[in-house]
C-alpha atoms as a PDB file:
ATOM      1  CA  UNK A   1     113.985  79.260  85.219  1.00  0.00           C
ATOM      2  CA  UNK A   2     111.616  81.238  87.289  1.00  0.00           C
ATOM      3  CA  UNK A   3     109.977  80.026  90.630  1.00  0.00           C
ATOM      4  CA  UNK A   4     107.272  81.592  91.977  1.00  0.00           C
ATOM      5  CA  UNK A   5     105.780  81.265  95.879  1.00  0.00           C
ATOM      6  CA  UNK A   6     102.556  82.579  97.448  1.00  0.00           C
ATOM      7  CA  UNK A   7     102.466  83.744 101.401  1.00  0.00           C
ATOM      8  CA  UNK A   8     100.343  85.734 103.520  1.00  0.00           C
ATOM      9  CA  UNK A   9     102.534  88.668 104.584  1.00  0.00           C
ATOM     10  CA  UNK A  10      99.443  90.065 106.697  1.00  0.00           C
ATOM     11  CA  UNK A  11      96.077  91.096 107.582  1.00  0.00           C
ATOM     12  CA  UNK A  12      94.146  94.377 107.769  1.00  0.00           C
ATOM     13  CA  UNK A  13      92.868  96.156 110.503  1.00  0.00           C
ATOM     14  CA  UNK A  14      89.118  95.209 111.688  1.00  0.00           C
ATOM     15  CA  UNK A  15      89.166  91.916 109.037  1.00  0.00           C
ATOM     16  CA  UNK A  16      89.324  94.394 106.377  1.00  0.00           C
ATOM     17  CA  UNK A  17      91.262  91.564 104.182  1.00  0.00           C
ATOM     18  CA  UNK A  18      94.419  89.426 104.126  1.00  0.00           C
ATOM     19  CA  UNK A  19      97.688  90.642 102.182  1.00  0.00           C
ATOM     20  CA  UNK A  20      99.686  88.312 100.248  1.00  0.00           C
ATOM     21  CA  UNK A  21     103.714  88.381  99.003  1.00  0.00           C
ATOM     22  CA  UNK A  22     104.808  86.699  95.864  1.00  0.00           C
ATOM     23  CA  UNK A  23     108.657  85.960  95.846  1.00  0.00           C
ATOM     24  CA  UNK A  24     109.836  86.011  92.262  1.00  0.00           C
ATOM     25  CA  UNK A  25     113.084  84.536  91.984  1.00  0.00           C
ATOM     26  CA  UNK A  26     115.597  83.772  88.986  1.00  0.00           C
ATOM     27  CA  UNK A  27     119.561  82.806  89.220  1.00  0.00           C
ATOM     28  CA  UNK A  28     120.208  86.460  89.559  1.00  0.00           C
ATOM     29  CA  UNK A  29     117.035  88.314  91.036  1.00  0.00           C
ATOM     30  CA  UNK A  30     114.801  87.623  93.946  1.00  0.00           C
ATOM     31  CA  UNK A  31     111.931  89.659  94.220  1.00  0.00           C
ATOM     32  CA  UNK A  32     109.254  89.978  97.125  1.00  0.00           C
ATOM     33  CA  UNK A  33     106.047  92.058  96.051  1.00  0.00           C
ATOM     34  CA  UNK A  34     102.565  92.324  98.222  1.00  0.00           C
ATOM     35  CA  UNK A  35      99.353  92.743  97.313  1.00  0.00           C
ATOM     36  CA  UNK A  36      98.792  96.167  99.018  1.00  0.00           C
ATOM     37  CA  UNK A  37      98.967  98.494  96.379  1.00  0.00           C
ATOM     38  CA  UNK A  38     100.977  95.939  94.600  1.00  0.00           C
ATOM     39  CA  UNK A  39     104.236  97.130  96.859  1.00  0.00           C
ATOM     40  CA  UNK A  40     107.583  95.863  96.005  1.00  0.00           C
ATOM     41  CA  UNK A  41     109.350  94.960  98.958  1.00  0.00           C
ATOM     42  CA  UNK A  42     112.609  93.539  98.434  1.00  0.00           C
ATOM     43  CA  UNK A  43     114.806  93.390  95.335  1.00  0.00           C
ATOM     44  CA  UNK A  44     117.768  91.015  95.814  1.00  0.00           C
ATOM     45  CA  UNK A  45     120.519  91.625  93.716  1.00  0.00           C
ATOM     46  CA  UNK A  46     124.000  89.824  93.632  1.00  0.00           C
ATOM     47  CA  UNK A  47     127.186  91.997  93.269  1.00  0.00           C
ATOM     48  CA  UNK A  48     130.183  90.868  91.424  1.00  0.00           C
ATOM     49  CA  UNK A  49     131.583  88.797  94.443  1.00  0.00           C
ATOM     50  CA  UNK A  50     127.997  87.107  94.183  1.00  0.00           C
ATOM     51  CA  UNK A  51     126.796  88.257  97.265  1.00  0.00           C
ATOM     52  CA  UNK A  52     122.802  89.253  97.666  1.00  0.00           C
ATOM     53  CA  UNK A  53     121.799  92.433  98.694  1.00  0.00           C
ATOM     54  CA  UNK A  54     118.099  93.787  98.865  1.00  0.00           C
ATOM     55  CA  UNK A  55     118.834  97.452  96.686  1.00  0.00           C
ATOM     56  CA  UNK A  56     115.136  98.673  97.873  1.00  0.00           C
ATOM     57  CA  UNK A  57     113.625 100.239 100.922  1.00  0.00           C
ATOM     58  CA  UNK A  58     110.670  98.820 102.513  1.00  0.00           C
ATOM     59  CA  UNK A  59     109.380  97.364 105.633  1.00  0.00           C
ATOM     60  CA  UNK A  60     109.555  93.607 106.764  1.00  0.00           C
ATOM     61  CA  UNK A  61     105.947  93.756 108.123  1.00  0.00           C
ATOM     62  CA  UNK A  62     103.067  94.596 106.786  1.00  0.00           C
ATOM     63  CA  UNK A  63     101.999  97.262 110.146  1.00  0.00           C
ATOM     64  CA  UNK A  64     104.678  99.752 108.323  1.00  0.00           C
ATOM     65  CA  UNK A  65     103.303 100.237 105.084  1.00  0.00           C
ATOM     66  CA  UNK A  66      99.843 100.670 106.686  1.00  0.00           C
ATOM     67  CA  UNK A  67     101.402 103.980 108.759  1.00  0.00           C
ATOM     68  CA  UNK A  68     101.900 107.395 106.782  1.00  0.00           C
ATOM     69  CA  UNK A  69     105.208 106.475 104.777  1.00  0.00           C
ATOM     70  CA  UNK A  70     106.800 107.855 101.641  1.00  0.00           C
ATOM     71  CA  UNK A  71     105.058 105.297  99.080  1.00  0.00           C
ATOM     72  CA  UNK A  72     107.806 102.849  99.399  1.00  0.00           C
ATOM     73  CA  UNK A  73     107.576 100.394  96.771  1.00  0.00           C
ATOM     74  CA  UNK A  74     104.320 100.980  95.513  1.00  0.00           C
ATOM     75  CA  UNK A  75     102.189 101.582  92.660  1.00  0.00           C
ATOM     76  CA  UNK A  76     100.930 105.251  92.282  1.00  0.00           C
ATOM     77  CA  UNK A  77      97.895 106.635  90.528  1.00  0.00           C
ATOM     78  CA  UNK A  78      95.147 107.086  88.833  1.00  0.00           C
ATOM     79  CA  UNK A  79      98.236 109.742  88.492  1.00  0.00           C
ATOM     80  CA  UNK A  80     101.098 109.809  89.665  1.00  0.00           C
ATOM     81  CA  UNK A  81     103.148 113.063  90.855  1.00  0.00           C
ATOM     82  CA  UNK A  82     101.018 116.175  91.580  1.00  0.00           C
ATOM     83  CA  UNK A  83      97.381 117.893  89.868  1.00  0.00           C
ATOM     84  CA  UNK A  84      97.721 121.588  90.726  1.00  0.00           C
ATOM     85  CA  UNK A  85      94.849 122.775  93.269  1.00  0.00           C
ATOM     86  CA  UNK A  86      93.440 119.316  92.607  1.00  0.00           C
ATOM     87  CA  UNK A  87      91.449 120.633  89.599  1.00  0.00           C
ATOM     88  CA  UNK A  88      91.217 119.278  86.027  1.00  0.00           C
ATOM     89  CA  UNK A  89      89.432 120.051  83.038  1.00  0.00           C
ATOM     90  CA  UNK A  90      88.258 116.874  80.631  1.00  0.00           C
ATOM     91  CA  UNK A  91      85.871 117.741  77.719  1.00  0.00           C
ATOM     92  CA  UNK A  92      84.634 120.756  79.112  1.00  0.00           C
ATOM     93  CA  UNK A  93      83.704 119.766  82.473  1.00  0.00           C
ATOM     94  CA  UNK A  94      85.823 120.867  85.573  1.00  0.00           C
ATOM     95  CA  UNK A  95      86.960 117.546  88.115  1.00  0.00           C
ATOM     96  CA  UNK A  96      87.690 118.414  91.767  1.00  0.00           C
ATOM     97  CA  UNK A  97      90.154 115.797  93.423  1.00  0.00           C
ATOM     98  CA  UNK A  98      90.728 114.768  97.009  1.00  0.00           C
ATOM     99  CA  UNK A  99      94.002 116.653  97.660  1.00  0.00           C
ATOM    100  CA  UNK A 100      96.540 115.419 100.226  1.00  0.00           C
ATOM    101  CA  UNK A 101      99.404 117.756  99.300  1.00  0.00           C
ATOM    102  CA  UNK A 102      98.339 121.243 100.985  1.00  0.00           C
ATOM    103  CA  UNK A 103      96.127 122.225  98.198  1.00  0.00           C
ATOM    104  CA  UNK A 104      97.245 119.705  95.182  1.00  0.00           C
ATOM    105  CA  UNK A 105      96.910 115.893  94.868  1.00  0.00           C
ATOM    106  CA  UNK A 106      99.253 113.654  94.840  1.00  0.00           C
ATOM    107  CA  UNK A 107      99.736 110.149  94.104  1.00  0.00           C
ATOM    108  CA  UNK A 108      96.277 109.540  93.208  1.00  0.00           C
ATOM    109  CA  UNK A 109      94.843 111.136  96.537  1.00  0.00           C
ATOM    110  CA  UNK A 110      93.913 110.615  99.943  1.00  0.00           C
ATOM    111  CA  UNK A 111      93.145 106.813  99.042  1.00  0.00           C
ATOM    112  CA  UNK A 112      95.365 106.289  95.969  1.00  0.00           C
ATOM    113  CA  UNK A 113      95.942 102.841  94.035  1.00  0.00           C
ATOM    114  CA  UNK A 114      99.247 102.325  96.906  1.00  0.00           C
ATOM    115  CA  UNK A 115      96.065 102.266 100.044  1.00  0.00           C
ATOM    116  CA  UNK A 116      94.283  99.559  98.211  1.00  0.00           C
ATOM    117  CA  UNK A 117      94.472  95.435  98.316  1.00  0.00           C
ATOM    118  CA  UNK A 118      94.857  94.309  94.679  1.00  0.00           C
ATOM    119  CA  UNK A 119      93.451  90.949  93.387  1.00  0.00           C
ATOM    120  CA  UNK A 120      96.623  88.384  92.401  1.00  0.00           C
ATOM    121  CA  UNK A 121      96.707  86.183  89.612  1.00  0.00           C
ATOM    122  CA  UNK A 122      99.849  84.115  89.635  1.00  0.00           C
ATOM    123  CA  UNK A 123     102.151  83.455  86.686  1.00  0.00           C
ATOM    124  CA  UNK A 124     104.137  81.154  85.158  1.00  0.00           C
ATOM    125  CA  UNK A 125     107.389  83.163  85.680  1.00  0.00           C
ATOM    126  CA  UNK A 126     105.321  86.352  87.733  1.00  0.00           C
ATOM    127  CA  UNK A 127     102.224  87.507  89.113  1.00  0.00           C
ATOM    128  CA  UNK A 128      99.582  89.861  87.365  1.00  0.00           C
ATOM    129  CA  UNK A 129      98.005  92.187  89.985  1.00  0.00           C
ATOM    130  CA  UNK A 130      94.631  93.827  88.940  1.00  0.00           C
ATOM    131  CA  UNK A 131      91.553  95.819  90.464  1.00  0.00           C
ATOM    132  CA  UNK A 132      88.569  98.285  89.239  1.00  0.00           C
ATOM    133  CA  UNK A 133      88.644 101.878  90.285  1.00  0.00           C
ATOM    134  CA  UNK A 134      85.137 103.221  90.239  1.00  0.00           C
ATOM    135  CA  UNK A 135      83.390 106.127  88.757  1.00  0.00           C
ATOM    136  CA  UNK A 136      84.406 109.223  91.104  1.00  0.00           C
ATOM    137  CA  UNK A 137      87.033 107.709  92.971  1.00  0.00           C
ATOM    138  CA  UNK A 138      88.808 110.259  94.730  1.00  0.00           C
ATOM    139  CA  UNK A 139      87.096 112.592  92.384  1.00  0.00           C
ATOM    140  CA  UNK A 140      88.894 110.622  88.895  1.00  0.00           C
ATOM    141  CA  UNK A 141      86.406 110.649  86.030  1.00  0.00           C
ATOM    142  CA  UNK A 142      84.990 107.052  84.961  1.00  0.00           C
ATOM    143  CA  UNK A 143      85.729 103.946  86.028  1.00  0.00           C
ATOM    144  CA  UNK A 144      89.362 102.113  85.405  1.00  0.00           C
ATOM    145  CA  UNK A 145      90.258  98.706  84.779  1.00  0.00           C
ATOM    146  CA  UNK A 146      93.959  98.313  86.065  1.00  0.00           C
ATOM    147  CA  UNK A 147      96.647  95.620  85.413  1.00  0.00           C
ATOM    148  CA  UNK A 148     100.100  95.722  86.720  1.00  0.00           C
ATOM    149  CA  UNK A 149     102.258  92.834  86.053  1.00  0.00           C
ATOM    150  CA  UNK A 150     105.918  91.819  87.183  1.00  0.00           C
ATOM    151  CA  UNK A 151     107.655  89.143  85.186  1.00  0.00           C
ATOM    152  CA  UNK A 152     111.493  88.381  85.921  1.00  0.00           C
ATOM    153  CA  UNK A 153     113.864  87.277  82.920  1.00  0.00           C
ATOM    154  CA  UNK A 154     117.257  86.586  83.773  1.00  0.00           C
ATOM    155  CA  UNK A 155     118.684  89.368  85.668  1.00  0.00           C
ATOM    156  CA  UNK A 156     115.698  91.497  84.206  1.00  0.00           C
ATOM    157  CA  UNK A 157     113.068  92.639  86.780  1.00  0.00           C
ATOM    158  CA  UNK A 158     110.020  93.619  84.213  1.00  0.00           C
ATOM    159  CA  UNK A 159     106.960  95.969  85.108  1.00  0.00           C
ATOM    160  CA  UNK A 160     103.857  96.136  82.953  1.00  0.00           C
ATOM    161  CA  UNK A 161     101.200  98.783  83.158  1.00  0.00           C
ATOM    162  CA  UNK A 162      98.131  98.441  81.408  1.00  0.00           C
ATOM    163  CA  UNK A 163      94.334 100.391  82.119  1.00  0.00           C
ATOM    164  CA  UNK A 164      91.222 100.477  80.623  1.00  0.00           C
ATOM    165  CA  UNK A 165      88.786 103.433  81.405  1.00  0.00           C
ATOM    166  CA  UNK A 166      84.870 103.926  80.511  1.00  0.00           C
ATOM    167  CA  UNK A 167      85.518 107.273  79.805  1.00  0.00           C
ATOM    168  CA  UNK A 168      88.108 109.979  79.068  1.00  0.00           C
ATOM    169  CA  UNK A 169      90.158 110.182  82.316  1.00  0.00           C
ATOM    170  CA  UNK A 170      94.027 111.218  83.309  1.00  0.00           C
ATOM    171  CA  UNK A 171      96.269 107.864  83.846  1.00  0.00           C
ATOM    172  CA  UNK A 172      99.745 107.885  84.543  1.00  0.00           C
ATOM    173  CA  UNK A 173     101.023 104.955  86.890  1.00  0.00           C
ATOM    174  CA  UNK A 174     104.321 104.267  87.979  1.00  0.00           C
ATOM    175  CA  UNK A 175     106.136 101.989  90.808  1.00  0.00           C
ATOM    176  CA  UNK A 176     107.671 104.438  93.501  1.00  0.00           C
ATOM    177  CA  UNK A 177     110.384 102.207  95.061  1.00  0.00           C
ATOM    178  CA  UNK A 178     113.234 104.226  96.717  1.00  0.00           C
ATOM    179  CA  UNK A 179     116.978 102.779  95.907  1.00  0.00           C
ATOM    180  CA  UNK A 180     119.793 102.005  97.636  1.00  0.00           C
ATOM    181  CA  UNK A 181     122.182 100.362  95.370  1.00  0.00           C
ATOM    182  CA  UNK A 182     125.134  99.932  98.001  1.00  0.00           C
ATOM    183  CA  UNK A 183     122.355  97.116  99.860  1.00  0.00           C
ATOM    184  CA  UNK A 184     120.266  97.714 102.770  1.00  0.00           C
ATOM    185  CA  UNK A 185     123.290  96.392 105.475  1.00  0.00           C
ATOM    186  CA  UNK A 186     125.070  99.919 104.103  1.00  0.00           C
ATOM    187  CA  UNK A 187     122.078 102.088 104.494  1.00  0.00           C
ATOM    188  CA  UNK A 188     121.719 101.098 108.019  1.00  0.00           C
ATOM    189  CA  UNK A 189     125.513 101.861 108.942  1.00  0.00           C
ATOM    190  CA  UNK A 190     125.108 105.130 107.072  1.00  0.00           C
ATOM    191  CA  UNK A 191     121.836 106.062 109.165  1.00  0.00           C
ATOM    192  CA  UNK A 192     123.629 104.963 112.605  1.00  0.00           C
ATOM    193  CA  UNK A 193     126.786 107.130 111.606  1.00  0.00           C
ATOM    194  CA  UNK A 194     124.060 110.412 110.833  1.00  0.00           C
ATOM    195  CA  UNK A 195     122.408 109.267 114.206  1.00  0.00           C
ATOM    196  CA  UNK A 196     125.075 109.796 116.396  1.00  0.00           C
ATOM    197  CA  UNK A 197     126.383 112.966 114.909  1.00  0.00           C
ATOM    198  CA  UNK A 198     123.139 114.326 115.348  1.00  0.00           C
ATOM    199  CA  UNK A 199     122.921 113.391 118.645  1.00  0.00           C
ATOM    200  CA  UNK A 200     126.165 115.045 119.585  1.00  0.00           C
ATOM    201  CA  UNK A 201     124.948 117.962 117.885  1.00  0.00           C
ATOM    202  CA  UNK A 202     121.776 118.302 119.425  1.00  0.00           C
ATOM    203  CA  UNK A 203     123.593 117.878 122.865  1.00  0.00           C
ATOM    204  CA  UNK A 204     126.029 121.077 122.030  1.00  0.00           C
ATOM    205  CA  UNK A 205     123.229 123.178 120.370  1.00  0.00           C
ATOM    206  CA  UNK A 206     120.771 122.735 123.192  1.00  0.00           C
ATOM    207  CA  UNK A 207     123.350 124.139 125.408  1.00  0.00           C
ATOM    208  CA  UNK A 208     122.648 127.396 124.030  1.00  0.00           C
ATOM    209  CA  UNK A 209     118.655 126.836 123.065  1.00  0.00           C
ATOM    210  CA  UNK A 210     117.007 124.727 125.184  1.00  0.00           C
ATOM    211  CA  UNK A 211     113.652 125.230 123.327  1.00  0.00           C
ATOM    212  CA  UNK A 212     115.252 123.437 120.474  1.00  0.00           C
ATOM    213  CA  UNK A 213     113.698 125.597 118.015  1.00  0.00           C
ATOM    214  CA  UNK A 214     117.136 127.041 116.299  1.00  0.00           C
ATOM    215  CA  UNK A 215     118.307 126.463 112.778  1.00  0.00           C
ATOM    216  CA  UNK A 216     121.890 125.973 112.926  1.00  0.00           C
ATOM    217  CA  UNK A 217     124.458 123.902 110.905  1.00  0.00           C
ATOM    218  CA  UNK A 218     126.831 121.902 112.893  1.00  0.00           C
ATOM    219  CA  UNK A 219     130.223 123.384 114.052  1.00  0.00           C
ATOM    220  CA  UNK A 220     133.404 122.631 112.242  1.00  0.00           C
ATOM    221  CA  UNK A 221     133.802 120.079 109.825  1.00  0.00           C
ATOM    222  CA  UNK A 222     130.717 118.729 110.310  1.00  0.00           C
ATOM    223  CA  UNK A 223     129.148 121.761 108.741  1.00  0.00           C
ATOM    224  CA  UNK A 224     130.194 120.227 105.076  1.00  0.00           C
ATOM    225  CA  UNK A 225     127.342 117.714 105.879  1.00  0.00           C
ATOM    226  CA  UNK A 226     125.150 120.828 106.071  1.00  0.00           C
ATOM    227  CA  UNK A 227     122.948 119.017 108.626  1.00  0.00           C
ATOM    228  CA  UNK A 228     120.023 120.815 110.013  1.00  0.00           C
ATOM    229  CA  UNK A 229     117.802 120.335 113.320  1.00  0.00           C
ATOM    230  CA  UNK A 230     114.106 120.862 112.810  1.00  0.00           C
ATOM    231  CA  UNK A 231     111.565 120.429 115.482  1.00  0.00           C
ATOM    232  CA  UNK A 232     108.219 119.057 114.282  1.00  0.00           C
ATOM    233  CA  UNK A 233     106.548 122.180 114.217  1.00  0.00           C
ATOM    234  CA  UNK A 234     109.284 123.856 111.953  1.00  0.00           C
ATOM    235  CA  UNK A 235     109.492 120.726 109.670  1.00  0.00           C
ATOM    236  CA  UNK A 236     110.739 117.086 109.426  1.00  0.00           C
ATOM    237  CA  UNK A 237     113.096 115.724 112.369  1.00  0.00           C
ATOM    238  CA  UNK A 238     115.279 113.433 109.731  1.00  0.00           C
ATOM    239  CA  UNK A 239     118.156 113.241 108.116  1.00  0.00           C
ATOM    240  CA  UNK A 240     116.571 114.402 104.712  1.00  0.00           C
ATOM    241  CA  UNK A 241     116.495 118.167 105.555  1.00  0.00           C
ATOM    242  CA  UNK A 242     119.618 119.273 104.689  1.00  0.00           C
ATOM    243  CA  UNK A 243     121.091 122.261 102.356  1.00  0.00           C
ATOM    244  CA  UNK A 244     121.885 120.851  98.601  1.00  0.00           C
ATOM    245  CA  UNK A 245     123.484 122.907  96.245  1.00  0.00           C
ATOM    246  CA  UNK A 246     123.064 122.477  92.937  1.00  0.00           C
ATOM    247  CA  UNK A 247     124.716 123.614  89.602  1.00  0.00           C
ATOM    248  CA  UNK A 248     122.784 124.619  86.636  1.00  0.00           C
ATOM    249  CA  UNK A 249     122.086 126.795  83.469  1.00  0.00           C
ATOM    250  CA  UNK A 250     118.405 126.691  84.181  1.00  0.00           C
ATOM    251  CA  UNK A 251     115.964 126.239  86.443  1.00  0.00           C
ATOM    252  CA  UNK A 252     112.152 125.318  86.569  1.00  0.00           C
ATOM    253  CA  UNK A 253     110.270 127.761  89.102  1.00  0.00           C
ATOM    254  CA  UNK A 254     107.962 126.048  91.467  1.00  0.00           C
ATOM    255  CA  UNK A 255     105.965 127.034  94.352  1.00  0.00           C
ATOM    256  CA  UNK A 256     105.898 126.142  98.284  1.00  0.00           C
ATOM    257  CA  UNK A 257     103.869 122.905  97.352  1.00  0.00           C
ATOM    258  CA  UNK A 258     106.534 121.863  94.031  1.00  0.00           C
ATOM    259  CA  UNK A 259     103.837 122.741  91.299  1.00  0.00           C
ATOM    260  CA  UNK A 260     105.459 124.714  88.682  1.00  0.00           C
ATOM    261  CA  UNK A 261     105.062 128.288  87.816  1.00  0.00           C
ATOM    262  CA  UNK A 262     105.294 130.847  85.011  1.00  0.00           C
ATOM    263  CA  UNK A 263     103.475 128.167  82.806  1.00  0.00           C
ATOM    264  CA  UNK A 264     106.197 125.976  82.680  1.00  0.00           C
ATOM    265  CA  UNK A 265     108.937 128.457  81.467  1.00  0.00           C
ATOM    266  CA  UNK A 266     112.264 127.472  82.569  1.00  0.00           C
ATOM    267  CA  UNK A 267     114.649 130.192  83.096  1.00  0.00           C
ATOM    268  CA  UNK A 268     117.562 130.970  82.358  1.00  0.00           C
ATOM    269  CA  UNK A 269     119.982 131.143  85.845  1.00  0.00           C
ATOM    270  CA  UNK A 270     122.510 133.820  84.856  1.00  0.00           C
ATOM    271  CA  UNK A 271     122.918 135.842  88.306  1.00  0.00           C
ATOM    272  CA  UNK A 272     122.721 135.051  91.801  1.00  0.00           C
ATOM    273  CA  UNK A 273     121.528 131.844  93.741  1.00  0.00           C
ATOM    274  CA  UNK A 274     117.874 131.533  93.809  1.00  0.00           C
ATOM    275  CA  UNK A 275     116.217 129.068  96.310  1.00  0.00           C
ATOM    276  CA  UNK A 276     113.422 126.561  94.916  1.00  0.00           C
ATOM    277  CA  UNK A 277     112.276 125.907  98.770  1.00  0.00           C
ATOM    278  CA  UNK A 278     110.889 128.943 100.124  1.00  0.00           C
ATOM    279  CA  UNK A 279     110.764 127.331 104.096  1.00  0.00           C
ATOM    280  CA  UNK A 280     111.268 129.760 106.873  1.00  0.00           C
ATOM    281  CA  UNK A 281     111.694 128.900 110.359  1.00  0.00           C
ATOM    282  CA  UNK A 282     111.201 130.821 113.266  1.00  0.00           C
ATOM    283  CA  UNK A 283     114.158 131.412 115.915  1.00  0.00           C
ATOM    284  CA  UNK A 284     113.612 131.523 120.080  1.00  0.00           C
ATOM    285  CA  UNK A 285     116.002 135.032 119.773  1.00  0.00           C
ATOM    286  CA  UNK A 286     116.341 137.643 117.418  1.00  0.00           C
ATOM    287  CA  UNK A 287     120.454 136.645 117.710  1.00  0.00           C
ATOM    288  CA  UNK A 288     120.193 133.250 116.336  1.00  0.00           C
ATOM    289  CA  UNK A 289     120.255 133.155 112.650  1.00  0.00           C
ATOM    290  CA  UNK A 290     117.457 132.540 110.412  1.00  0.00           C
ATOM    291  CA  UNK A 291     117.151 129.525 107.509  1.00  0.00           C
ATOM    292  CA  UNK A 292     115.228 130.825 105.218  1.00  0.00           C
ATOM    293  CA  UNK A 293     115.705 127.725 102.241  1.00  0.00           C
ATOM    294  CA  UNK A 294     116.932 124.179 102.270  1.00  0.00           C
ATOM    295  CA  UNK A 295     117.404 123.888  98.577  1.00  0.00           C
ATOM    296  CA  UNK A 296     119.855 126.281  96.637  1.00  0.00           C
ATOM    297  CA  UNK A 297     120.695 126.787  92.956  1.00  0.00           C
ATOM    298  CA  UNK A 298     124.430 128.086  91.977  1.00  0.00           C
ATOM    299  CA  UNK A 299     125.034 129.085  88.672  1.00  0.00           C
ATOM    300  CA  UNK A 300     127.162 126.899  87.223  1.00  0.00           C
ATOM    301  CA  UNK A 301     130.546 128.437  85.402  1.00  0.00           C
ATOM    302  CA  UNK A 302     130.486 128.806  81.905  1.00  0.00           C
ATOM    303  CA  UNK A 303     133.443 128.538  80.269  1.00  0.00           C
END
């Protein structure tokens, strides 16, 4: 047995519309999803003890998906991921797309399917979520008919994606929710615990460089976390810029901006580390050192 409920979870800036939520809920799964770019917002789950834990990230008010955020939760397109320099060829004829990734677009653009209010139609156990994209929007060939529909079974959390266009047109939607299977009461003790380290090691480094503008890992054992301060005009200020090392056979070369190059060739990685992030960061002294990736590869042994 499914119930379904109906709220308003907000309204847009200057009367530009109300947004709704529609809790989904089943014996196992309760699921909260708004009608702003049809966002999924929480996903309760219950572990084996039969406790409830929301295993998404989101915001609790609608003001935080409206701010520049990492599509939490939301539908992407017309296409989802990047279009190299923004370009596209259909039949001949060369499309030019709004591009919000330095020269690419992503997500759909500058105003993708995730910056829009969809139109709700309630289900028996879901809701059906549907809008028109015109001809030329954000620079997309034709105009789409879109439905996206969540329906819960059981423990099952479906998502179906269905479009219609007027003409030949790229299409490739997907939902871009962010995980955090350990529940969102973990996450938060986990960010607290990075907080404070941070803070102690900002205090120590800016001893030495008051500008704040050195790349340095932090002393002693807390260098295994590999954490890295950025000021805003080197890069992001989180938690997310730090060095990963990865092990492989291969590896897909891509650019400053992720598209891929060398026409898709993936290489063989048979010698030294190569680095797919090719940030640089300026120091306030020739002495301090110099981080010139964030992202490693490691050839992995073969044996």
């Amino acid at each position: 047995m499914v119930s379904v409920t109906r709220a308003v979870f907000g309204d847009l800036p200057s009367g530009a519309g109300t947004v709704e939520k529609f809790q989904l809920q089943s014996d196992l799964l309760k699921v909260d999803i708004i009608s702003w770019g049809c966002t999924i917002t929480a996903l309760e789950v219950k572990d084996r003890q039969g406790r409830a834990s929301d295993v998404v990230l989101g915001f609790a008010e609608l003001e935080g998906y409206l701010q520049k955020q990492p599509y939490f939760g939301a539908v992407v397109g017309r296409v989802a991921n990047r279009i190299a320099k923004g370009t596209f060829m259909v039949d001949g004829k060369e499309y030019k797309l709004a591009v919000n990734n330095g020269p690419n677009s992503l997500h759909g653009g500058v105003r993708g399917f995730d910056k829009v209010v969809w139109t709700p139609q309630v289900l028996s156990n879901g809701v059906q979520f549907s809008r028109i994209s015109p001809d030329g929007e954000e620079g997309y060939p034709g105009e789409l008919k879109v439905w996206v529909t969540y329906t819960l079974d059981g423990g099952e959390l479906m998502v179906n994606y269905r479009a219609q266009a007027s003409q030949t047109t790229p299409v490739n939607l997907t939902n871009h929710s962010y995980f955090n299977l350990a529940g969102q009461e973990h996450n938060m003790a986990l960010l607290n615990f990075f907080t404070r380290i941070l803070e102690k090691v900002e205090a120590l480094l800016a001893q030495f460089y008051p500008e704040g503008k050195a790349i340095l890992g932090a002393p002693g054992w807390l260098s295994r976390l590999s954490i890295w301060l950025l000021t805003p005009a080197q890069g992001s200020p989180n938690i997310y810029d730090h060095e990963v090392t990865i092990e492989a056979d291969a590896f897909l070369p891509v650019d400053e901006t992720l598209i891929p190059t060398d026409h898709l060739h993936i290489r063989d990685h048979v010698t030294t580390p190569c680095s797919f992030c090719s940030l640089k960061c300026r120091s306030p002294s020739p002495e301090a050192p110099q981080a010139t990736s964030l992202v490693t590869l490691s050839e992995k042994p073969r044996g």
